[in-house]
PDB file of N, CA and C in Angstrom:
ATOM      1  N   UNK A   1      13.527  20.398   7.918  1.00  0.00           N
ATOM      2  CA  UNK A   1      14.356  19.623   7.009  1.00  0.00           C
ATOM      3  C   UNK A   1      14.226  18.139   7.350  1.00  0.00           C
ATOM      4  N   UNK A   2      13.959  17.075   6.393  1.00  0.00           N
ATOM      5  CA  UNK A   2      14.005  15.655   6.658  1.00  0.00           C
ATOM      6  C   UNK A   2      15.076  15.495   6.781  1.00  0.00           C
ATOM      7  N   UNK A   3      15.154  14.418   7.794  1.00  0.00           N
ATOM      8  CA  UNK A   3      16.359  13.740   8.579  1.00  0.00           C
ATOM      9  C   UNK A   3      16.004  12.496   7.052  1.00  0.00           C
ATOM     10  N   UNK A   4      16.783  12.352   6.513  1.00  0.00           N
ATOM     11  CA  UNK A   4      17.011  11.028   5.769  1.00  0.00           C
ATOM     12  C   UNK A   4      17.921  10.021   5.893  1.00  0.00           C
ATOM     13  N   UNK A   5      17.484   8.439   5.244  1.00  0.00           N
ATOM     14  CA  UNK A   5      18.447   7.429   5.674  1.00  0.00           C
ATOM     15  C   UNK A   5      19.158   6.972   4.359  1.00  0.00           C
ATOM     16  N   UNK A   6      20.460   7.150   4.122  1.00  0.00           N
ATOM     17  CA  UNK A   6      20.487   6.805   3.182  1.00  0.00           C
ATOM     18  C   UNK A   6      20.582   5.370   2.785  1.00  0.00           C
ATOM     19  N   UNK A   7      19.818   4.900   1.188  1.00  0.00           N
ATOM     20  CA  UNK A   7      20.276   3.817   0.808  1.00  0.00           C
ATOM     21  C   UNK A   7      18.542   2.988   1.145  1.00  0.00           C
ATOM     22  N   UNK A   8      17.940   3.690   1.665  1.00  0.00           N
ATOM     23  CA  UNK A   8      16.422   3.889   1.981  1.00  0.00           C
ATOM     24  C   UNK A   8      15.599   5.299   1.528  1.00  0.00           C
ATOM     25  N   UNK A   9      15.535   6.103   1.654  1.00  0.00           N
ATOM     26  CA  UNK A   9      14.921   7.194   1.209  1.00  0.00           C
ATOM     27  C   UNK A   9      15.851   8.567   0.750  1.00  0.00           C
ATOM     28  N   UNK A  10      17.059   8.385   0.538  1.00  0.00           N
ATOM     29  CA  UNK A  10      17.745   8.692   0.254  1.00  0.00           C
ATOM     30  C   UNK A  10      18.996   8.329  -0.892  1.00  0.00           C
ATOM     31  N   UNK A  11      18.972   8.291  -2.271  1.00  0.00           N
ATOM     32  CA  UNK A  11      19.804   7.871  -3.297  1.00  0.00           C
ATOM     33  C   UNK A  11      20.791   8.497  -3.895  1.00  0.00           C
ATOM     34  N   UNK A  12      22.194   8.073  -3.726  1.00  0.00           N
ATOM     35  CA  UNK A  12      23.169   8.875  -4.699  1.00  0.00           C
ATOM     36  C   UNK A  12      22.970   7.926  -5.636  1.00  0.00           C
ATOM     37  N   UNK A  13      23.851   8.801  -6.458  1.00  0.00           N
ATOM     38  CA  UNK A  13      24.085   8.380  -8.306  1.00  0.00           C
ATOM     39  C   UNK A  13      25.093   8.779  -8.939  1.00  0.00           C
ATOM     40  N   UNK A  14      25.913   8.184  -9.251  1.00  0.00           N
ATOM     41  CA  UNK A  14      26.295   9.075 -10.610  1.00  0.00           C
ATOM     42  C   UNK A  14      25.330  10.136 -11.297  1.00  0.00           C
ATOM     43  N   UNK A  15      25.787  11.009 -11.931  1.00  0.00           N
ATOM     44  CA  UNK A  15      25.270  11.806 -12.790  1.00  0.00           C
ATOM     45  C   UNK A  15      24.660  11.265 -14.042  1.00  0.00           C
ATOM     46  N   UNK A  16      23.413  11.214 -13.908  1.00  0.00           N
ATOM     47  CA  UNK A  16      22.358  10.824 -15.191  1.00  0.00           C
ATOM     48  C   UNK A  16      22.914   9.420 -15.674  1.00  0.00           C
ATOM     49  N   UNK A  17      22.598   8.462 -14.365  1.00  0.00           N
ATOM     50  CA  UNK A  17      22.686   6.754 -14.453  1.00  0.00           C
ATOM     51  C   UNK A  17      21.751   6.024 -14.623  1.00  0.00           C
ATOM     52  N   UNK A  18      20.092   7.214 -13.423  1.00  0.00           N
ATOM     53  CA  UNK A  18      19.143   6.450 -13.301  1.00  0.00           C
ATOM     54  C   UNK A  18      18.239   7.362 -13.189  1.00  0.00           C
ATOM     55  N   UNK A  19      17.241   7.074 -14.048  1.00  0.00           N
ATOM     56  CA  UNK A  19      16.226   7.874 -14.853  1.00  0.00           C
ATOM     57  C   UNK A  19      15.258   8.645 -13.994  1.00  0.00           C
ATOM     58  N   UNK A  20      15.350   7.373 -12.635  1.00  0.00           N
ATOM     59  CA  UNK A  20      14.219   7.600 -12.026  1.00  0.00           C
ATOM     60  C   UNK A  20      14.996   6.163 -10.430  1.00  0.00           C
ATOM     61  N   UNK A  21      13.837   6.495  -9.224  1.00  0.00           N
ATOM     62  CA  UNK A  21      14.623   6.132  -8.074  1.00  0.00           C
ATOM     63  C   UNK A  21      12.922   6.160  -7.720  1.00  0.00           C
ATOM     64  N   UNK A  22      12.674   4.707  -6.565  1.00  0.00           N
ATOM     65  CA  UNK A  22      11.164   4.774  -6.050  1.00  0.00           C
ATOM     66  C   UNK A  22      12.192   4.529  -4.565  1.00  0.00           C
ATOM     67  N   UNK A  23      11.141   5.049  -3.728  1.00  0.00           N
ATOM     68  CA  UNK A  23      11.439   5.123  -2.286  1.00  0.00           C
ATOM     69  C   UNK A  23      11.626   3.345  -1.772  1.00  0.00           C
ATOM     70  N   UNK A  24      12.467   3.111  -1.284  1.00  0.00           N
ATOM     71  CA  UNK A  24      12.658   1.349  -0.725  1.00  0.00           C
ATOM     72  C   UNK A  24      12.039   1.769   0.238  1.00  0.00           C
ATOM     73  N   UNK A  25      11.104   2.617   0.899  1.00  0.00           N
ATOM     74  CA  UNK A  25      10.540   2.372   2.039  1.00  0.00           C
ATOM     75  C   UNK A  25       8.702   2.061   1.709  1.00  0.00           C
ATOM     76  N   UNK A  26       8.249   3.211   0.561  1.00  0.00           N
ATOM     77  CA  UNK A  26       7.128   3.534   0.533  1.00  0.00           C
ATOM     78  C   UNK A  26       7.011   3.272  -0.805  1.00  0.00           C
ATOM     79  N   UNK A  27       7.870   2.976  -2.039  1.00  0.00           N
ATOM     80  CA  UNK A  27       7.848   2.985  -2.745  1.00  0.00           C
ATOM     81  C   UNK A  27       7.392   4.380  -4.069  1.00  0.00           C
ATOM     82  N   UNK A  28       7.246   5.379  -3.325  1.00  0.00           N
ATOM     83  CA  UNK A  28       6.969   6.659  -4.061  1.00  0.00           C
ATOM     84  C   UNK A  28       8.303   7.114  -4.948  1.00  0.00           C
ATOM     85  N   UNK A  29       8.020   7.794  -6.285  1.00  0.00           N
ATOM     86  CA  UNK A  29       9.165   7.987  -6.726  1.00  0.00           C
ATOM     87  C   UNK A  29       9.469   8.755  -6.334  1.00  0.00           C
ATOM     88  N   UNK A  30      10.957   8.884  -6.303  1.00  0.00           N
ATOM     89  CA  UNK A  30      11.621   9.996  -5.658  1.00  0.00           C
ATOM     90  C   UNK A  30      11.783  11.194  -6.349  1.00  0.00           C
ATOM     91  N   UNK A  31      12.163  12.434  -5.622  1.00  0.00           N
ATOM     92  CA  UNK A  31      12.363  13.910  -6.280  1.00  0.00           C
ATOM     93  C   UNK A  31      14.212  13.517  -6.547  1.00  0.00           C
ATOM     94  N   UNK A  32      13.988  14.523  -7.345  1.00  0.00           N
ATOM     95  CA  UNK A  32      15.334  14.285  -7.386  1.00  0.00           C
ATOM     96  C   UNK A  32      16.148  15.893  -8.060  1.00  0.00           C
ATOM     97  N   UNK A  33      17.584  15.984  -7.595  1.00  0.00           N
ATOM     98  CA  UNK A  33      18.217  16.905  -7.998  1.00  0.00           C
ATOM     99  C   UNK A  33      19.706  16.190  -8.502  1.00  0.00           C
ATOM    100  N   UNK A  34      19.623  17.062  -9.717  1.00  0.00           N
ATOM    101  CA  UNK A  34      20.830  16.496 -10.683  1.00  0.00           C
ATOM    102  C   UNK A  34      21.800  17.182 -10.232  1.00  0.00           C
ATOM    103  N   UNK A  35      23.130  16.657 -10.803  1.00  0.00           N
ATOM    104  CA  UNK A  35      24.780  17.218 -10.756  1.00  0.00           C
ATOM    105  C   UNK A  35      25.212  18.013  -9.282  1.00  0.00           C
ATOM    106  N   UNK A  36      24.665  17.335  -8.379  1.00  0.00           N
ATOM    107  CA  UNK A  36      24.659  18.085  -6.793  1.00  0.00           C
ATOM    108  C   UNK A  36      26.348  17.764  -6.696  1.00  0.00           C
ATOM    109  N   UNK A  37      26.890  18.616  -5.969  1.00  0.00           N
ATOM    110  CA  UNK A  37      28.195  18.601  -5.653  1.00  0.00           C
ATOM    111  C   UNK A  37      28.219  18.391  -4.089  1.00  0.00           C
ATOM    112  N   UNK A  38      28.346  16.709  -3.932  1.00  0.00           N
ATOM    113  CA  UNK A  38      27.754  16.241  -2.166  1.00  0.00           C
ATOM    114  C   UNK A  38      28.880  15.073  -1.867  1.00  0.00           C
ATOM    115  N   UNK A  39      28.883  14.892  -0.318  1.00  0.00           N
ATOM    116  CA  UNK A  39      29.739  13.900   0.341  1.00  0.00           C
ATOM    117  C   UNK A  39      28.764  12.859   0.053  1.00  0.00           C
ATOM    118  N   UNK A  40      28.635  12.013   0.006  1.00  0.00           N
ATOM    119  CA  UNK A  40      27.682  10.544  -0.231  1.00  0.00           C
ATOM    120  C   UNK A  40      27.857   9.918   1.326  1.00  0.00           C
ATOM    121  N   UNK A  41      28.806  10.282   1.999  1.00  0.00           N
ATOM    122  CA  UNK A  41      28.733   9.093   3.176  1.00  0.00           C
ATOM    123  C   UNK A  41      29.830   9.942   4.444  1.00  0.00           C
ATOM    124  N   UNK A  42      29.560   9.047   5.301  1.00  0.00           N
ATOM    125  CA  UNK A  42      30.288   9.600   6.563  1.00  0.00           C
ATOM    126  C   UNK A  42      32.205  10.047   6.388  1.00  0.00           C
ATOM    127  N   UNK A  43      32.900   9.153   5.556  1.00  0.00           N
ATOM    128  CA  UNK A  43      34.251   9.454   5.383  1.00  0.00           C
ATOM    129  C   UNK A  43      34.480  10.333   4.080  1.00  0.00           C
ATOM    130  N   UNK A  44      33.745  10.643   3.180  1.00  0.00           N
ATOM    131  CA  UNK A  44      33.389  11.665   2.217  1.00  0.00           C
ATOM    132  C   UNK A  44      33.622  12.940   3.225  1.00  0.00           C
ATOM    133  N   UNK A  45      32.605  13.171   4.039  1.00  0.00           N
ATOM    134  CA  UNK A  45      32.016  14.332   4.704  1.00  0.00           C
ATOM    135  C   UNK A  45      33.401  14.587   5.703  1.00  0.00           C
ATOM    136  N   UNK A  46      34.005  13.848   6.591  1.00  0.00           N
ATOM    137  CA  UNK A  46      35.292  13.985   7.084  1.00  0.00           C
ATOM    138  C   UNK A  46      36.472  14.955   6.611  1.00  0.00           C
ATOM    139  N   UNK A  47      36.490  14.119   5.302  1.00  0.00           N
ATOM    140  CA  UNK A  47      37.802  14.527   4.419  1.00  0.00           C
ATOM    141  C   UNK A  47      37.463  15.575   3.495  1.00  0.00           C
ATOM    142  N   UNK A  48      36.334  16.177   3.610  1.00  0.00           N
ATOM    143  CA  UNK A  48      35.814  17.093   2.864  1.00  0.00           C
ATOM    144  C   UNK A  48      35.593  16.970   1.661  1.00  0.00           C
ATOM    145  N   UNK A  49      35.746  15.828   1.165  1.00  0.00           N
ATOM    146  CA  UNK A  49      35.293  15.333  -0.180  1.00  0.00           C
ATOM    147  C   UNK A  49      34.362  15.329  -0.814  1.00  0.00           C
ATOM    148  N   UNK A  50      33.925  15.994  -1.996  1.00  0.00           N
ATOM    149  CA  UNK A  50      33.065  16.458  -2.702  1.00  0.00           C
ATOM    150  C   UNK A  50      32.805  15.764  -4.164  1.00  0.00           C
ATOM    151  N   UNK A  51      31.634  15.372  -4.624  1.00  0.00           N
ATOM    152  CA  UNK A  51      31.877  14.862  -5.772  1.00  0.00           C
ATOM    153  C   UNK A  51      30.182  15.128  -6.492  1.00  0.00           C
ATOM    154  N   UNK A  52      30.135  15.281  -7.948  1.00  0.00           N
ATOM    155  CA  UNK A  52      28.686  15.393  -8.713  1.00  0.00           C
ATOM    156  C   UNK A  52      27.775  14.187  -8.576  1.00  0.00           C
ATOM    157  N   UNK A  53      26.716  14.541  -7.766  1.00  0.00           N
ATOM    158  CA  UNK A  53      25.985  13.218  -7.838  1.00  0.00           C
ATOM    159  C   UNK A  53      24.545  13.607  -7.928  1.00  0.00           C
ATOM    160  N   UNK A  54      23.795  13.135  -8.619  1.00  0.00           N
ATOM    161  CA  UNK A  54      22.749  13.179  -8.353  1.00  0.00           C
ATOM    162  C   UNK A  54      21.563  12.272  -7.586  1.00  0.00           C
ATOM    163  N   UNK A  55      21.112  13.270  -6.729  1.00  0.00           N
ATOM    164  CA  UNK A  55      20.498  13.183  -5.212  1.00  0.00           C
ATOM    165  C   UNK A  55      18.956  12.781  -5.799  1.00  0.00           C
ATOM    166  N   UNK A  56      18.057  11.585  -5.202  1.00  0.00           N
ATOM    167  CA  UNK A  56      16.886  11.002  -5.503  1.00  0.00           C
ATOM    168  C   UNK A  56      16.492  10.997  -3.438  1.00  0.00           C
ATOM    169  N   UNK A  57      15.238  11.797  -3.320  1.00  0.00           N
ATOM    170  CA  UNK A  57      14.912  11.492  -2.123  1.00  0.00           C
ATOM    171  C   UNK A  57      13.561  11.381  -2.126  1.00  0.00           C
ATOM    172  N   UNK A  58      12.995  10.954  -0.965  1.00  0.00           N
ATOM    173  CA  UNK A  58      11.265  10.922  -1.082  1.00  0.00           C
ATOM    174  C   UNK A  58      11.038  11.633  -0.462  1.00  0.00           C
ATOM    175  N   UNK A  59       9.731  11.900  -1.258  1.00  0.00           N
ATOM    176  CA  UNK A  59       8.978  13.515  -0.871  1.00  0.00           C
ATOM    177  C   UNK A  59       8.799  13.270   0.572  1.00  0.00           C
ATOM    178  N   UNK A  60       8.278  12.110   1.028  1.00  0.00           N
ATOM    179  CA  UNK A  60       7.437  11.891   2.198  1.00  0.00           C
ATOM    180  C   UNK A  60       8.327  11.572   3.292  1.00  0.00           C
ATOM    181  N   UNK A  61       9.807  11.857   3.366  1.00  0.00           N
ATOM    182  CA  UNK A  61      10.468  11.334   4.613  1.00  0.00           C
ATOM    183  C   UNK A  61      10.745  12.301   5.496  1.00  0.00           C
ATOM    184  N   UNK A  62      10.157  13.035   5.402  1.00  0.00           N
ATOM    185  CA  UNK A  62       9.444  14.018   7.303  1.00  0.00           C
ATOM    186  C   UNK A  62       8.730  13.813   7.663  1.00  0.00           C
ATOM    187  N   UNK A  63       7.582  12.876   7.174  1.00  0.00           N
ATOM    188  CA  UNK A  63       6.054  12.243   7.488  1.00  0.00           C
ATOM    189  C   UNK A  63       6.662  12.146   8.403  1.00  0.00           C
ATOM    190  N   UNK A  64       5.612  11.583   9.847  1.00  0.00           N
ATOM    191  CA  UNK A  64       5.507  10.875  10.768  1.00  0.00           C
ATOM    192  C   UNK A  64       4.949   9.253  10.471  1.00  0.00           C
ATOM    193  N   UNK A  65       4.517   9.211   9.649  1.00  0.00           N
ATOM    194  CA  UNK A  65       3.914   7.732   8.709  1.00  0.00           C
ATOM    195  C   UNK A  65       5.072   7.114   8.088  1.00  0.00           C
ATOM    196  N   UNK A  66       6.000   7.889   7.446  1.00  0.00           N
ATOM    197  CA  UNK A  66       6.993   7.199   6.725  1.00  0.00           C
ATOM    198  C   UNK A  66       8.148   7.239   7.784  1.00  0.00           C
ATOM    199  N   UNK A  67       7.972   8.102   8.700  1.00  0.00           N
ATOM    200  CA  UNK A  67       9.370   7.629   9.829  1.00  0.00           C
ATOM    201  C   UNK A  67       9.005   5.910  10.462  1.00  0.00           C
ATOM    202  N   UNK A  68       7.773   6.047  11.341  1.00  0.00           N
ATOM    203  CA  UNK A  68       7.144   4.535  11.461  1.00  0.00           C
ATOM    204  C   UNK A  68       7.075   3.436  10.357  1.00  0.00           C
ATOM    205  N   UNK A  69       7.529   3.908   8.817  1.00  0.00           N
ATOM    206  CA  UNK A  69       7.375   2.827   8.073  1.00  0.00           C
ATOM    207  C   UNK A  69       8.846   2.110   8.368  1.00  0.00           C
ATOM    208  N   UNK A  70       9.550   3.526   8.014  1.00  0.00           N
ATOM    209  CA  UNK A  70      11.171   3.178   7.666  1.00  0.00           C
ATOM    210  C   UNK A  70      11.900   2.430   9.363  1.00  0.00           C
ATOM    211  N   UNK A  71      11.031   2.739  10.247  1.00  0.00           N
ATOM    212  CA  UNK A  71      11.301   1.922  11.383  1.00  0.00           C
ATOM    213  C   UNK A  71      10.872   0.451  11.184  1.00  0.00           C
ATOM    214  N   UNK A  72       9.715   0.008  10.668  1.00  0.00           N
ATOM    215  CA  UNK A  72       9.085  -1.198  10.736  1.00  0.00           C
ATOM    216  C   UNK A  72      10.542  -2.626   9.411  1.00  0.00           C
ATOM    217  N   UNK A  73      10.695  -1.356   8.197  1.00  0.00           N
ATOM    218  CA  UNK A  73      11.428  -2.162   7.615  1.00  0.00           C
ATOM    219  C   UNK A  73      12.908  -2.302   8.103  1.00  0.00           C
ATOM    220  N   UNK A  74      13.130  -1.358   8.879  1.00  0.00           N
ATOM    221  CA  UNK A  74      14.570  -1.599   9.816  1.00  0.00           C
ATOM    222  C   UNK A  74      14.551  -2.864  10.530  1.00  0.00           C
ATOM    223  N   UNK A  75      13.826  -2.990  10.884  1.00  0.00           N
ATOM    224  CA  UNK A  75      13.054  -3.917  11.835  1.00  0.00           C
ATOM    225  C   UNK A  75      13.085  -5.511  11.142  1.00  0.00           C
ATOM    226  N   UNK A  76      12.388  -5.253  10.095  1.00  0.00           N
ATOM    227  CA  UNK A  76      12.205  -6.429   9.101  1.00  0.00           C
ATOM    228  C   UNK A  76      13.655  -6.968   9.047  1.00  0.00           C
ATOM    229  N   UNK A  77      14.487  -6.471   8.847  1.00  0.00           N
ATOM    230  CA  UNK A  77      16.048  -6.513   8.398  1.00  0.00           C
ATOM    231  C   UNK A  77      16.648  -6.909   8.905  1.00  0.00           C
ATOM    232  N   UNK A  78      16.607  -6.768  10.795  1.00  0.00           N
ATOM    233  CA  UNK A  78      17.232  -6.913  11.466  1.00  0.00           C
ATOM    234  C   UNK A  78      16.840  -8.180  12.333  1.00  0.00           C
ATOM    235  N   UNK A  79      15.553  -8.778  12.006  1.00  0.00           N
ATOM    236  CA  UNK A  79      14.756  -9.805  13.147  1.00  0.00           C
ATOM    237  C   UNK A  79      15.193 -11.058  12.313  1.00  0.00           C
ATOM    238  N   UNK A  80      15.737 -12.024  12.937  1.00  0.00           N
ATOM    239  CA  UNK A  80      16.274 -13.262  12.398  1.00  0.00           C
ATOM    240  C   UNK A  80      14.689 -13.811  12.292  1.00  0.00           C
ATOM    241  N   UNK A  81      13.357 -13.879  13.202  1.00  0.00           N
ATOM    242  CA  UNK A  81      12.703 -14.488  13.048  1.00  0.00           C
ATOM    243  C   UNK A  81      11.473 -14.050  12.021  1.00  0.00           C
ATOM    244  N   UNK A  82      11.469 -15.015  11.095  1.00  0.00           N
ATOM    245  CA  UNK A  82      10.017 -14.761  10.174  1.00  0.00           C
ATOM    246  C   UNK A  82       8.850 -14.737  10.500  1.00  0.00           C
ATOM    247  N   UNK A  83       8.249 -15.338  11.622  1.00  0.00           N
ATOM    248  CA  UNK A  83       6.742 -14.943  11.906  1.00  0.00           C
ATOM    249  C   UNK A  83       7.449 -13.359  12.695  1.00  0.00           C
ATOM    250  N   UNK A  84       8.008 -12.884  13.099  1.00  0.00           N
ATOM    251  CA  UNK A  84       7.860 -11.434  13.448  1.00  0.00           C
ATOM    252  C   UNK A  84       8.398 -10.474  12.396  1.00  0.00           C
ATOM    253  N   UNK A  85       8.588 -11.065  11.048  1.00  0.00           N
ATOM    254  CA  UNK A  85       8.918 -10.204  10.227  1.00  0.00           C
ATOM    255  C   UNK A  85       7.665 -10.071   9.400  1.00  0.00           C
ATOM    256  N   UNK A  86       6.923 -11.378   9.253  1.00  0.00           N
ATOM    257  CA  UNK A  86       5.926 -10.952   8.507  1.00  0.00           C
ATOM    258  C   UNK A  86       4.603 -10.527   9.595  1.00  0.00           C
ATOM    259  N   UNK A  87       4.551 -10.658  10.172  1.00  0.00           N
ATOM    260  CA  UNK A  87       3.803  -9.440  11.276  1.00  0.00           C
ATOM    261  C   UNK A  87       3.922  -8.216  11.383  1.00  0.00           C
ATOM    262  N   UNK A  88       5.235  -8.003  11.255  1.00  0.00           N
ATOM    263  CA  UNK A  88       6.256  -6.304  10.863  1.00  0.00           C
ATOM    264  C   UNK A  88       5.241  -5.699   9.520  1.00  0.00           C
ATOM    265  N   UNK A  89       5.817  -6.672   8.424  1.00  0.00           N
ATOM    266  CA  UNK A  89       4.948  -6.810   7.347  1.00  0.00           C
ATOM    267  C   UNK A  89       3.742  -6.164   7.192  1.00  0.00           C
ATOM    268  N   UNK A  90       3.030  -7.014   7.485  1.00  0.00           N
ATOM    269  CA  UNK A  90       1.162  -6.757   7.920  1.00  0.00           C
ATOM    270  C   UNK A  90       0.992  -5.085   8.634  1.00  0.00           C
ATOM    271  N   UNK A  91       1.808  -4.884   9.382  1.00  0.00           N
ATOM    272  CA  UNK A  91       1.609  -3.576   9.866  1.00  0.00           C
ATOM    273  C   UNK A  91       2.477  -2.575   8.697  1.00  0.00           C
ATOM    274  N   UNK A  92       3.571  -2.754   8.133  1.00  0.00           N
ATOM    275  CA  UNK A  92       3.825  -2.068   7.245  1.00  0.00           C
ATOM    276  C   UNK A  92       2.739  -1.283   5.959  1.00  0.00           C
ATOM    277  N   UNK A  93       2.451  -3.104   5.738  1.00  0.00           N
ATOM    278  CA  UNK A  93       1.293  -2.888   4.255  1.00  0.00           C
ATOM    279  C   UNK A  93      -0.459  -2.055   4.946  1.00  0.00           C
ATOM    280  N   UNK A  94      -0.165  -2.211   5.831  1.00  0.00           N
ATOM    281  CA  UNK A  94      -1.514  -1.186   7.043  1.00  0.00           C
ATOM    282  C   UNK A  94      -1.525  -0.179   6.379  1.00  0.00           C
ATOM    283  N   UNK A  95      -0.089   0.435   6.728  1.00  0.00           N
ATOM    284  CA  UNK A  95       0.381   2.042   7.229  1.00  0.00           C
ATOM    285  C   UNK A  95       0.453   2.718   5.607  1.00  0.00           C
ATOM    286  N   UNK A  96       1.097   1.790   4.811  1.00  0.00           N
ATOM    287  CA  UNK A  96       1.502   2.344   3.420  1.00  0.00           C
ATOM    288  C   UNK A  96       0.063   2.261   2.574  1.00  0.00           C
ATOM    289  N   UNK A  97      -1.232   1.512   2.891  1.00  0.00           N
ATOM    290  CA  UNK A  97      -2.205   1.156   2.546  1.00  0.00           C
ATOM    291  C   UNK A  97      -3.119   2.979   2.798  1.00  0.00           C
ATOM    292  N   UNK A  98      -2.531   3.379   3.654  1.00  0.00           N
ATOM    293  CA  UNK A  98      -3.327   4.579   4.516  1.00  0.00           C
ATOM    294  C   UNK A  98      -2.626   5.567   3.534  1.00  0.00           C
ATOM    295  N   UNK A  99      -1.272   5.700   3.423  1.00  0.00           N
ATOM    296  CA  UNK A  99      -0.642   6.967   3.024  1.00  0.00           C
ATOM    297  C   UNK A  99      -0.235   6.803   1.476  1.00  0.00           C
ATOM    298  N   UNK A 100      -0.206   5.792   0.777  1.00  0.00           N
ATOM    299  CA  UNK A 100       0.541   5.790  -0.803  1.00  0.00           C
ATOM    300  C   UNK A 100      -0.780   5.325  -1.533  1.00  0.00           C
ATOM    301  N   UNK A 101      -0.201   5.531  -2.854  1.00  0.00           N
ATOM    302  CA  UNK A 101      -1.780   5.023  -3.431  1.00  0.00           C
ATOM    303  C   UNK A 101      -1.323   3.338  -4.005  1.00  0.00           C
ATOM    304  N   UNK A 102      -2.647   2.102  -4.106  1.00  0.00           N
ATOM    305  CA  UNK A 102      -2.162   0.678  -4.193  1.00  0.00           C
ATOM    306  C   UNK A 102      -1.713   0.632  -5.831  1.00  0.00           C
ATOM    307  N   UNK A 103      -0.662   0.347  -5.282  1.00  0.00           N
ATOM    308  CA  UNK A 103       0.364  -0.152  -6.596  1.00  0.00           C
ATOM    309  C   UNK A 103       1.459  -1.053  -6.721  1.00  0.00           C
ATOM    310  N   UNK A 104       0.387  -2.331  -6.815  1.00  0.00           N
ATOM    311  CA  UNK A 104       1.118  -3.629  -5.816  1.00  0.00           C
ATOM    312  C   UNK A 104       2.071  -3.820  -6.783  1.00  0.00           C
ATOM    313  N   UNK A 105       2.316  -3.465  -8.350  1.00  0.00           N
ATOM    314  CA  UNK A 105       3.480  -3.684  -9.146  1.00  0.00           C
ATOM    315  C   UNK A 105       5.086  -3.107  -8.754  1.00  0.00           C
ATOM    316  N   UNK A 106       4.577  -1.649  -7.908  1.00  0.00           N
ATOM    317  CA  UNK A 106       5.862  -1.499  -7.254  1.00  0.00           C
ATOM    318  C   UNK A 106       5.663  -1.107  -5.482  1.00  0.00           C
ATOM    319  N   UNK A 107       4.929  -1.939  -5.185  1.00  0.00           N
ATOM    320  CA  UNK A 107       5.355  -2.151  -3.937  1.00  0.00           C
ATOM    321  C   UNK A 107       6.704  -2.367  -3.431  1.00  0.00           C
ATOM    322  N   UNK A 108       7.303  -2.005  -2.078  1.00  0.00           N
ATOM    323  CA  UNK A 108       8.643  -2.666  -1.627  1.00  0.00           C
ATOM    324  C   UNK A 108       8.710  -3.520  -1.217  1.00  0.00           C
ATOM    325  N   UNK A 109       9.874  -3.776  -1.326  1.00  0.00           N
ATOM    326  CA  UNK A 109      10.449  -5.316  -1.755  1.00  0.00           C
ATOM    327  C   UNK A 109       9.950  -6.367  -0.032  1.00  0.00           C
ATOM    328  N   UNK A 110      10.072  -4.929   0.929  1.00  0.00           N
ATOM    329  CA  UNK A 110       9.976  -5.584   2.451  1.00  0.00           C
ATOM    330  C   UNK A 110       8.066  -6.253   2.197  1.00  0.00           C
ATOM    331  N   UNK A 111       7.443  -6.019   1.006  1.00  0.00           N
ATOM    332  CA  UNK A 111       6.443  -6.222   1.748  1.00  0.00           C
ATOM    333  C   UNK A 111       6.138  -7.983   0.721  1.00  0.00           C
ATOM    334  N   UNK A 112       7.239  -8.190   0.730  1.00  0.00           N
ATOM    335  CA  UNK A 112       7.028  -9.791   0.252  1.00  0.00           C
ATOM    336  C   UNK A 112       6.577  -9.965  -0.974  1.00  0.00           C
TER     337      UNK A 112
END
């Protein structure tokens, strides 16, 4: 089972909001399952709270390629400095260059 992050390879929704969901990591569109009856977040899941949402995830987030991606753009996010973000970068657009097919129109957003 993929460990997913949400809000990265992982999308709630309302029920039939959004047509379609591309991975913010890899940019692949996501699979998706409609009218899921799910907690969306950590205090949802607590209180046992349940609600219809439909679930958008990427195929590819058990890779070992897309765990190292979704690390690199964590990364990006978190480094105040820009020459080590766009270095992050450069190794990102490497890795996604190897595993997705080039489709620089929807590339993610981390890759500038």
């Amino acid at each position: 089972m993929a460990m997913h992050h949400k809000g990265y390879d992982i999308i709630y929704a309302d029920p039939d909001t959004l047509d379609e969901v591309r991975c913010r990591v890899c940019g692949t569109f996501c699979d998706v399952k409609r009218g899921v009856p799910t907690s969306a977040g950590f205090s949802e899941s607590l209180a046992g709270s349940k609600r219809l949402r439909d679930v958008f995830t990427c195929p590819h987030a058990a890779t070992e390629w897309h765990v190292l991606a979704l690390k690199l753009v964590q990364e990006i996010e978190r480094t105040p400095s820009k020459r080590l973000a766009e270095l992050m970068r450069l190794d990102l657009r490497d890795l996604l260059s190897e595993h997705v097919p080039d489709d620089a129109s929807h590339a993610p957003e981390w890759l500038g």
